[in-house]
PDB file of N, CA and C in Angstrom:
ATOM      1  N   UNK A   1     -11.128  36.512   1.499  1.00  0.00           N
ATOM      2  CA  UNK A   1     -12.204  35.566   1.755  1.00  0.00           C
ATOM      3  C   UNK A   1     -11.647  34.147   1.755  1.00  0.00           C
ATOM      4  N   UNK A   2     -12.158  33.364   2.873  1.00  0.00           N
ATOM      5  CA  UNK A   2     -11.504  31.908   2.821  1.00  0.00           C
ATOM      6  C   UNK A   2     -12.205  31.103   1.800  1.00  0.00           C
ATOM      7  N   UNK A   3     -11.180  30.155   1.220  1.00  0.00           N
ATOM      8  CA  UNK A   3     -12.204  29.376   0.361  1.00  0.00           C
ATOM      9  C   UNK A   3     -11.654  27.808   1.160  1.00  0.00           C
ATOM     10  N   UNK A   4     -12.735  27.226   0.449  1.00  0.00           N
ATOM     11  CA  UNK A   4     -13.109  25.662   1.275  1.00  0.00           C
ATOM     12  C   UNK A   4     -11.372  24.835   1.195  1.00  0.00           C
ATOM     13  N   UNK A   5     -11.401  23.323   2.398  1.00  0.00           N
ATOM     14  CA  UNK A   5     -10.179  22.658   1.910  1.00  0.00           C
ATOM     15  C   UNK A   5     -10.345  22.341   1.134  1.00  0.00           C
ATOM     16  N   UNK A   6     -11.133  21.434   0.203  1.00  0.00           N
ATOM     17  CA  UNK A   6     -11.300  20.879  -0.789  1.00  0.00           C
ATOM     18  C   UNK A   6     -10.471  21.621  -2.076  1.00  0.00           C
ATOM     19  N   UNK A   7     -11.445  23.077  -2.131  1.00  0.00           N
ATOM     20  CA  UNK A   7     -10.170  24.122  -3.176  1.00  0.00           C
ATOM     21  C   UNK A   7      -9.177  24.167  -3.156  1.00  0.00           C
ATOM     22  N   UNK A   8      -8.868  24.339  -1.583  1.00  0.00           N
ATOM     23  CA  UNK A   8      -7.442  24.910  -1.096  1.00  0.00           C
ATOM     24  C   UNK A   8      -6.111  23.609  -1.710  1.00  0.00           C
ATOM     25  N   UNK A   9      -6.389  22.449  -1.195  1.00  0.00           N
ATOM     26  CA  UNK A   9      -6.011  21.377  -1.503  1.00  0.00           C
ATOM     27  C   UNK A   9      -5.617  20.822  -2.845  1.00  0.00           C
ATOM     28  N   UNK A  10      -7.049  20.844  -3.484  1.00  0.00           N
ATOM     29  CA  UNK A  10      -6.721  21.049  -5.424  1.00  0.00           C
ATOM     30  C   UNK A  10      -5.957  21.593  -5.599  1.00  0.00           C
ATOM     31  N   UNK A  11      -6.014  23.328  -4.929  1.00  0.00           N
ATOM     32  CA  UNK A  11      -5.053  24.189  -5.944  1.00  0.00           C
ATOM     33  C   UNK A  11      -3.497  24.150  -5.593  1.00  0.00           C
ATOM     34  N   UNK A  12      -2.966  23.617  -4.416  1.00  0.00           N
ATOM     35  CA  UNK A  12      -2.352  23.222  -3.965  1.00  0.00           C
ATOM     36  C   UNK A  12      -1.409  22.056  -4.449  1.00  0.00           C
ATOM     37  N   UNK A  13      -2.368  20.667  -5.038  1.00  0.00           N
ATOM     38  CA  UNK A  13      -1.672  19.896  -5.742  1.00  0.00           C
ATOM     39  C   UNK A  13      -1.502  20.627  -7.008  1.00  0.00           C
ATOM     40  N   UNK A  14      -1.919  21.156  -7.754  1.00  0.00           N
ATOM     41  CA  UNK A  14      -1.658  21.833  -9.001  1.00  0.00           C
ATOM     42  C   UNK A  14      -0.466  22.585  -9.080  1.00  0.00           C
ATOM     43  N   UNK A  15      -0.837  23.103  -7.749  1.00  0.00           N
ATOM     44  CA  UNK A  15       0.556  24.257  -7.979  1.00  0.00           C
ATOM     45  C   UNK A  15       2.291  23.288  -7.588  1.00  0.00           C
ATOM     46  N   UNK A  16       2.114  22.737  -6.774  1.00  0.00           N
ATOM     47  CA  UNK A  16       2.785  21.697  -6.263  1.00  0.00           C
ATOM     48  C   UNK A  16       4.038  20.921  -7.593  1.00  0.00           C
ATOM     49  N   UNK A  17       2.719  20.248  -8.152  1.00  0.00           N
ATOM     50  CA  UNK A  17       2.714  19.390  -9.054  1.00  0.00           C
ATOM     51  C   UNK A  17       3.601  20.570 -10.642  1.00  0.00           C
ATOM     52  N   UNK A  18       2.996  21.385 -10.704  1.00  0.00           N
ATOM     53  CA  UNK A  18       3.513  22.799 -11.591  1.00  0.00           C
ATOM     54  C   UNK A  18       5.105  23.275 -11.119  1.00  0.00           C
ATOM     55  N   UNK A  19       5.522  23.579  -9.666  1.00  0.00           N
ATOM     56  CA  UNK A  19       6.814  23.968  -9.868  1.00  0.00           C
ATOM     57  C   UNK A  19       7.722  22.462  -9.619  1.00  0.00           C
ATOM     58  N   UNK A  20       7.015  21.368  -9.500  1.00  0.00           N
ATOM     59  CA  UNK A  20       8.181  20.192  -9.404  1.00  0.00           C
ATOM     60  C   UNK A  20       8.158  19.491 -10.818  1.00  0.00           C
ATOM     61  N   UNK A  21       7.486  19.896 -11.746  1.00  0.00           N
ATOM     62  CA  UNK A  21       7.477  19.226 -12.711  1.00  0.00           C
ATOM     63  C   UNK A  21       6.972  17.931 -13.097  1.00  0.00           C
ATOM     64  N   UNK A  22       6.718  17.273 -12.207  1.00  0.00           N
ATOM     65  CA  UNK A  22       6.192  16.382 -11.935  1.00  0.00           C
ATOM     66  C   UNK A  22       4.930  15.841 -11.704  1.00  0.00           C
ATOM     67  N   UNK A  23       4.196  14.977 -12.480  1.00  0.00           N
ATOM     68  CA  UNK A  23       2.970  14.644 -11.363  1.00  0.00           C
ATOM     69  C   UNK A  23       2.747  13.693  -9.919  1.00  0.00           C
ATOM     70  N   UNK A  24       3.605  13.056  -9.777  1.00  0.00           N
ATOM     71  CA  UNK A  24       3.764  11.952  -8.621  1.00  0.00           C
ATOM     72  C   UNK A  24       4.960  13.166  -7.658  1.00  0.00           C
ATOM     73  N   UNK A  25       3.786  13.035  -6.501  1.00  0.00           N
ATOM     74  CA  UNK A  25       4.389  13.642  -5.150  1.00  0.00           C
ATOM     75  C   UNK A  25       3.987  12.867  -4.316  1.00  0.00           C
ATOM     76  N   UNK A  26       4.692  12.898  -2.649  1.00  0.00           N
ATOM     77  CA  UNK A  26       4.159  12.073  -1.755  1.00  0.00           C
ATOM     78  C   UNK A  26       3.266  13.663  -0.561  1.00  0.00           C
ATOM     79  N   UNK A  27       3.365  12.641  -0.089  1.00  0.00           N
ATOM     80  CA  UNK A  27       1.716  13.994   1.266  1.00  0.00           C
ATOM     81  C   UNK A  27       3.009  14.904   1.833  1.00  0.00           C
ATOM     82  N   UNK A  28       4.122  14.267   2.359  1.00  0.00           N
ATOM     83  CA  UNK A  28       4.567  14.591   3.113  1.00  0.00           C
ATOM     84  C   UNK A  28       5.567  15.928   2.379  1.00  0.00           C
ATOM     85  N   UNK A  29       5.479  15.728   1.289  1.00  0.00           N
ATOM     86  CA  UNK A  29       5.831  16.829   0.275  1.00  0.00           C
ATOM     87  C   UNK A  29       4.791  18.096   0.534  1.00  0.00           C
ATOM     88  N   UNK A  30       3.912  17.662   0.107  1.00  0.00           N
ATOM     89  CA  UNK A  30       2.603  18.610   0.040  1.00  0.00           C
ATOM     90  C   UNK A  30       2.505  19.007   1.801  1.00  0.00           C
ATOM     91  N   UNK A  31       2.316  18.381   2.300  1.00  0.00           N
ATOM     92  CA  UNK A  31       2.961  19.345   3.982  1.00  0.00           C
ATOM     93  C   UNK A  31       3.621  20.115   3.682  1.00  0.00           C
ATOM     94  N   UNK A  32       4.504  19.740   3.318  1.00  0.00           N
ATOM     95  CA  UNK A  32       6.118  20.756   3.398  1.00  0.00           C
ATOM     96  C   UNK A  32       6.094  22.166   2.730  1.00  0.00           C
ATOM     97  N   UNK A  33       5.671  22.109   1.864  1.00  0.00           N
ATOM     98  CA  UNK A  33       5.421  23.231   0.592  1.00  0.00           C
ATOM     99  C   UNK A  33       4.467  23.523   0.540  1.00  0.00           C
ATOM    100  N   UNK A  34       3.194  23.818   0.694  1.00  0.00           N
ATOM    101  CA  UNK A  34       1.650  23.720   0.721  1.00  0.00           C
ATOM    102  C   UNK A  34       0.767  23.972   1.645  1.00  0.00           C
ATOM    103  N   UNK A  35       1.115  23.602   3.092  1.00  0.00           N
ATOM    104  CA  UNK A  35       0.137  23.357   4.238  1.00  0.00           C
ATOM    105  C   UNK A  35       0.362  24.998   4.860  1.00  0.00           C
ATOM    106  N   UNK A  36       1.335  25.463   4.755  1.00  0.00           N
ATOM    107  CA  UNK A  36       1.009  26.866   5.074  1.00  0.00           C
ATOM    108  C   UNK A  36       0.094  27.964   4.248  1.00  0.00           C
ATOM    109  N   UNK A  37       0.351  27.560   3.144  1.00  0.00           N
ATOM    110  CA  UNK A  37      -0.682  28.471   2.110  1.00  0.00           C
ATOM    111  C   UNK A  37      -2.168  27.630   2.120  1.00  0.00           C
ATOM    112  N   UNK A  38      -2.460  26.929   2.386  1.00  0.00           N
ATOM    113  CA  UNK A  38      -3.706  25.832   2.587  1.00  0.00           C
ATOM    114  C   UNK A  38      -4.342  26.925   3.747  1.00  0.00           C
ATOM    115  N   UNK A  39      -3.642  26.897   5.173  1.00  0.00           N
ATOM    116  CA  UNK A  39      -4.229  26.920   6.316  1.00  0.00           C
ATOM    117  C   UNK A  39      -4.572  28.348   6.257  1.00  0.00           C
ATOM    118  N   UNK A  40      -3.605  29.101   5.563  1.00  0.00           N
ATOM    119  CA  UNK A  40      -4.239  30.827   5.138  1.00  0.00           C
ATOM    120  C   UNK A  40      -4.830  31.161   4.331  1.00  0.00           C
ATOM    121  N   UNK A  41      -5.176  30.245   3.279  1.00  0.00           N
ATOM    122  CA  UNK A  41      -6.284  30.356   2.372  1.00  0.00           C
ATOM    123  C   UNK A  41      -7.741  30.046   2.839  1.00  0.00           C
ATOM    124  N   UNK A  42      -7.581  28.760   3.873  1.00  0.00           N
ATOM    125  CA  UNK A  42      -8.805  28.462   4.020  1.00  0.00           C
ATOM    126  C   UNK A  42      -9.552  29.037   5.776  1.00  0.00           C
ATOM    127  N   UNK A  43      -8.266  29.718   6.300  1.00  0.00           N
ATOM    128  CA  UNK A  43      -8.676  30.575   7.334  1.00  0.00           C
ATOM    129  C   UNK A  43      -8.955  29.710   8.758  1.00  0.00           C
ATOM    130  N   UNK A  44      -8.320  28.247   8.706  1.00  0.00           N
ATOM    131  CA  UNK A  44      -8.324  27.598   9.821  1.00  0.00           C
ATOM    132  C   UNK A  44      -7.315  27.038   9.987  1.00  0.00           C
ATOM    133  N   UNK A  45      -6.985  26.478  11.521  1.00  0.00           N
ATOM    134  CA  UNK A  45      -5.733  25.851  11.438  1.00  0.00           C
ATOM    135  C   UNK A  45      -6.661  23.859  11.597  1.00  0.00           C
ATOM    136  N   UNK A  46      -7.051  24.347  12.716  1.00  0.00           N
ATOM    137  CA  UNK A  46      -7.978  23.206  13.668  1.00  0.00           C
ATOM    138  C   UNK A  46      -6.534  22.517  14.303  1.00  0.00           C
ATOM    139  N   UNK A  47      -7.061  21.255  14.941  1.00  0.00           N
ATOM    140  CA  UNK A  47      -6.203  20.892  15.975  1.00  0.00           C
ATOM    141  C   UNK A  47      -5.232  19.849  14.863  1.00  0.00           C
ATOM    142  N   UNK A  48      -5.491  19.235  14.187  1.00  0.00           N
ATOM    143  CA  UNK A  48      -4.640  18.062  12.800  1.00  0.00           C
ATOM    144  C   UNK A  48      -4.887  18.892  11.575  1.00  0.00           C
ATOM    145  N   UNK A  49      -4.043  20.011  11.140  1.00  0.00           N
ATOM    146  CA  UNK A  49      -4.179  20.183   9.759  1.00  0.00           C
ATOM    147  C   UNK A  49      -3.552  19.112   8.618  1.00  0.00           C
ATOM    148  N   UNK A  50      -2.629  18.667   9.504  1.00  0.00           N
ATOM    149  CA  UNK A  50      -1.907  17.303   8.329  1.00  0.00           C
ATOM    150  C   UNK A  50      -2.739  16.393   8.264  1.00  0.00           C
ATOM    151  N   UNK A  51      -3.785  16.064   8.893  1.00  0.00           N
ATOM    152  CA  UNK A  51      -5.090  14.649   9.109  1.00  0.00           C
ATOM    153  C   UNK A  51      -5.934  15.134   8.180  1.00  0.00           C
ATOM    154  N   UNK A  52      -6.494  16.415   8.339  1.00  0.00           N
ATOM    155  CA  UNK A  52      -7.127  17.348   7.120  1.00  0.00           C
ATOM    156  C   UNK A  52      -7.080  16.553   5.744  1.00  0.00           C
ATOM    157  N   UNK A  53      -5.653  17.691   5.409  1.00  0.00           N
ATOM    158  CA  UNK A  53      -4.938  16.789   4.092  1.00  0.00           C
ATOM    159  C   UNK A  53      -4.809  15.925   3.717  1.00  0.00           C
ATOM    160  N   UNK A  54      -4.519  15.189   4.335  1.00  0.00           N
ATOM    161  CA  UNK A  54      -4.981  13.462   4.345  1.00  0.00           C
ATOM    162  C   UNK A  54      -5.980  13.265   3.812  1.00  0.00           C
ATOM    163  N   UNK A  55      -7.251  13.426   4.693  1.00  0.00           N
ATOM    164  CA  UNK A  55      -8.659  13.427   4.187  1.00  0.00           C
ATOM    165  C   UNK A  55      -8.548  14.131   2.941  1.00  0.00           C
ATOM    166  N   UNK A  56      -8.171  15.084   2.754  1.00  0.00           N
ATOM    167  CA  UNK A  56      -8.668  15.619   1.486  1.00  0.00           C
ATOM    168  C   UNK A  56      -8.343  15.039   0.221  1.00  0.00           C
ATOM    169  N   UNK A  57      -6.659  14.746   0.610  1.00  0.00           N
ATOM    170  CA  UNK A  57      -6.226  13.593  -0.559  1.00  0.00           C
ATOM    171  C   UNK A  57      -7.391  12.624  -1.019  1.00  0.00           C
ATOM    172  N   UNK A  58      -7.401  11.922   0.308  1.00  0.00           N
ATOM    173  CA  UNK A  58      -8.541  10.206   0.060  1.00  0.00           C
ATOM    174  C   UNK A  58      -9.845  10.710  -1.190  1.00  0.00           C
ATOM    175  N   UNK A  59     -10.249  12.259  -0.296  1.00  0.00           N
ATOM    176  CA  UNK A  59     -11.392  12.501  -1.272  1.00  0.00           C
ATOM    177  C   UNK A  59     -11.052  13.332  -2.428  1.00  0.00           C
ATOM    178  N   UNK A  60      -9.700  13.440  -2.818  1.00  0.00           N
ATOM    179  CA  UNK A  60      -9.254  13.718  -4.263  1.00  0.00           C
ATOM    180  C   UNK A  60      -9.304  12.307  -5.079  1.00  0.00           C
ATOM    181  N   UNK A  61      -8.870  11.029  -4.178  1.00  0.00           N
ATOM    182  CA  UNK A  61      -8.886   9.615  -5.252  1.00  0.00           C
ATOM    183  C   UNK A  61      -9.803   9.697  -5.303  1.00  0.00           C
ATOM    184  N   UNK A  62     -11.283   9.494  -4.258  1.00  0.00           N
ATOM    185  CA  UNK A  62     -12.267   9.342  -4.405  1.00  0.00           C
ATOM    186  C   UNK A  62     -12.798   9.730  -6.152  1.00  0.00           C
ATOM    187  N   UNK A  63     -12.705  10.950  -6.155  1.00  0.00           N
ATOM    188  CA  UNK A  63     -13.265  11.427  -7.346  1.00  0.00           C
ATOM    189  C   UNK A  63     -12.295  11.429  -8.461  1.00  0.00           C
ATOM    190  N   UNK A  64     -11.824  10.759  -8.563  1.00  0.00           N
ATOM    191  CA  UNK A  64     -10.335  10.429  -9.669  1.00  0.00           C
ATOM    192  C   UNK A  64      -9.463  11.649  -9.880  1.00  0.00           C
ATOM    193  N   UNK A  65      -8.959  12.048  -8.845  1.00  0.00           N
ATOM    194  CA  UNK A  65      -7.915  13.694  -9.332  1.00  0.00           C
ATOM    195  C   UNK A  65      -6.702  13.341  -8.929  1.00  0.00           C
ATOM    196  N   UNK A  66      -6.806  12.285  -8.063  1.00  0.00           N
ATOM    197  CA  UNK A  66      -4.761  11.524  -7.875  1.00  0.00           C
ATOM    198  C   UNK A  66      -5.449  10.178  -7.640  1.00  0.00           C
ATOM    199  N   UNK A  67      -3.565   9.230  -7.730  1.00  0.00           N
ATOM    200  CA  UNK A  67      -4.275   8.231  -7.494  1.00  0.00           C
ATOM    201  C   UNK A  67      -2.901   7.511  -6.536  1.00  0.00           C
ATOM    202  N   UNK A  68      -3.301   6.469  -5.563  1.00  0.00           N
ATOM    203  CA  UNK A  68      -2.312   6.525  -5.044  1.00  0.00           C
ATOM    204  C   UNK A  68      -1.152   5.782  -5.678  1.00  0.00           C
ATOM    205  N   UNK A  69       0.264   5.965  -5.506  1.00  0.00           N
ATOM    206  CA  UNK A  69       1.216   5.308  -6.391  1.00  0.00           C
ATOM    207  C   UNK A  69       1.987   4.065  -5.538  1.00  0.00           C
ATOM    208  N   UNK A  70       2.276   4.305  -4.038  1.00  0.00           N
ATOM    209  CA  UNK A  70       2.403   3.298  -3.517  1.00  0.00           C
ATOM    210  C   UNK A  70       1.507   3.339  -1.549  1.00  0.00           C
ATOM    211  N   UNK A  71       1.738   2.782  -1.073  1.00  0.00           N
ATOM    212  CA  UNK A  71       1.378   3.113   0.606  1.00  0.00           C
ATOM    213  C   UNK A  71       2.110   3.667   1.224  1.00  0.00           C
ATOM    214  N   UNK A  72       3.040   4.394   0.720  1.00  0.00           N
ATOM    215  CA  UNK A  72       4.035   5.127   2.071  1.00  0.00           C
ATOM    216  C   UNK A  72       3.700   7.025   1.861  1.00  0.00           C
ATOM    217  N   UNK A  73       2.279   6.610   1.296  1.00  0.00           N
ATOM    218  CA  UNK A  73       1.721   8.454   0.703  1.00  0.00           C
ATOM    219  C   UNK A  73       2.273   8.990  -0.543  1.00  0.00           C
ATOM    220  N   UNK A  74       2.551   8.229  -1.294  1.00  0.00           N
ATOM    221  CA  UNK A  74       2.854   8.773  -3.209  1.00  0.00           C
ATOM    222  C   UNK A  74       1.870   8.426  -3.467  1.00  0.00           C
ATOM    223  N   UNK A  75       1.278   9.849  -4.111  1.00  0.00           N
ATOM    224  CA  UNK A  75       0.046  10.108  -5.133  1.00  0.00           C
ATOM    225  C   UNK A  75       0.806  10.423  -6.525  1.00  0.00           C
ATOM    226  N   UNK A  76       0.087   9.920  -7.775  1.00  0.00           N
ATOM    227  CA  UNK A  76      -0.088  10.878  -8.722  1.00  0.00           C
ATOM    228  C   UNK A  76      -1.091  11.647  -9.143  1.00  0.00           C
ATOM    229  N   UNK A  77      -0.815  12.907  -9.428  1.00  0.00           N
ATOM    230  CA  UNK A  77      -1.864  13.503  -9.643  1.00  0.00           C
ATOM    231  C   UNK A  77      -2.390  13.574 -11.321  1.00  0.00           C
ATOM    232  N   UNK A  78      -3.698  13.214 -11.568  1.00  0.00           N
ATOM    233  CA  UNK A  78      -4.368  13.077 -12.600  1.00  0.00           C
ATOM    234  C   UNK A  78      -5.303  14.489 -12.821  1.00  0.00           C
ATOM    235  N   UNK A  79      -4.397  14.600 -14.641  1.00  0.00           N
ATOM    236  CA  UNK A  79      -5.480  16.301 -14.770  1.00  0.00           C
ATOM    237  C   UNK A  79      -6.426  15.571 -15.464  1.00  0.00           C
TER     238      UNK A  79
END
């Protein structure tokens, strides 16, 4: 069963964030490692899955779950 980006994304930085040890990653990380298990979890590709992510980030600061660390796409992520 697909679950939403929003999930997909969370669980994604978590897991992310879990094997690098780290909480500060940049997007282009989370592409790299992530965007394939994202797009099969959530059962779409659409035409920008990296624009997606993007969005989804913005609406992870939105609600305080990363925050950004500089403008070139470093987030930290806040548990």
């Amino acid at each position: 069963m697909a679950i939403s980006w929003t999930a997909a994304v969370e669980a994604a930085v978590e897991r992310h964030v879990a094997a690098k040890g780290d909480v500060v990653f940049t997007r282009q990380e989370l592409i790299d490692r992530e965007l394939d298990q994202i797009l099969s979890q959530t059962g779409s590709v659409g035409l920008t899955p990296a624009m997606t992510l993007s969005r989804e980030l913005q609406e992870m600061r939105d609600r305080g779950r990363v925050e950004f660390v500089d403008e070139r796409g470093t987030y930290r992520f806040i548990k």
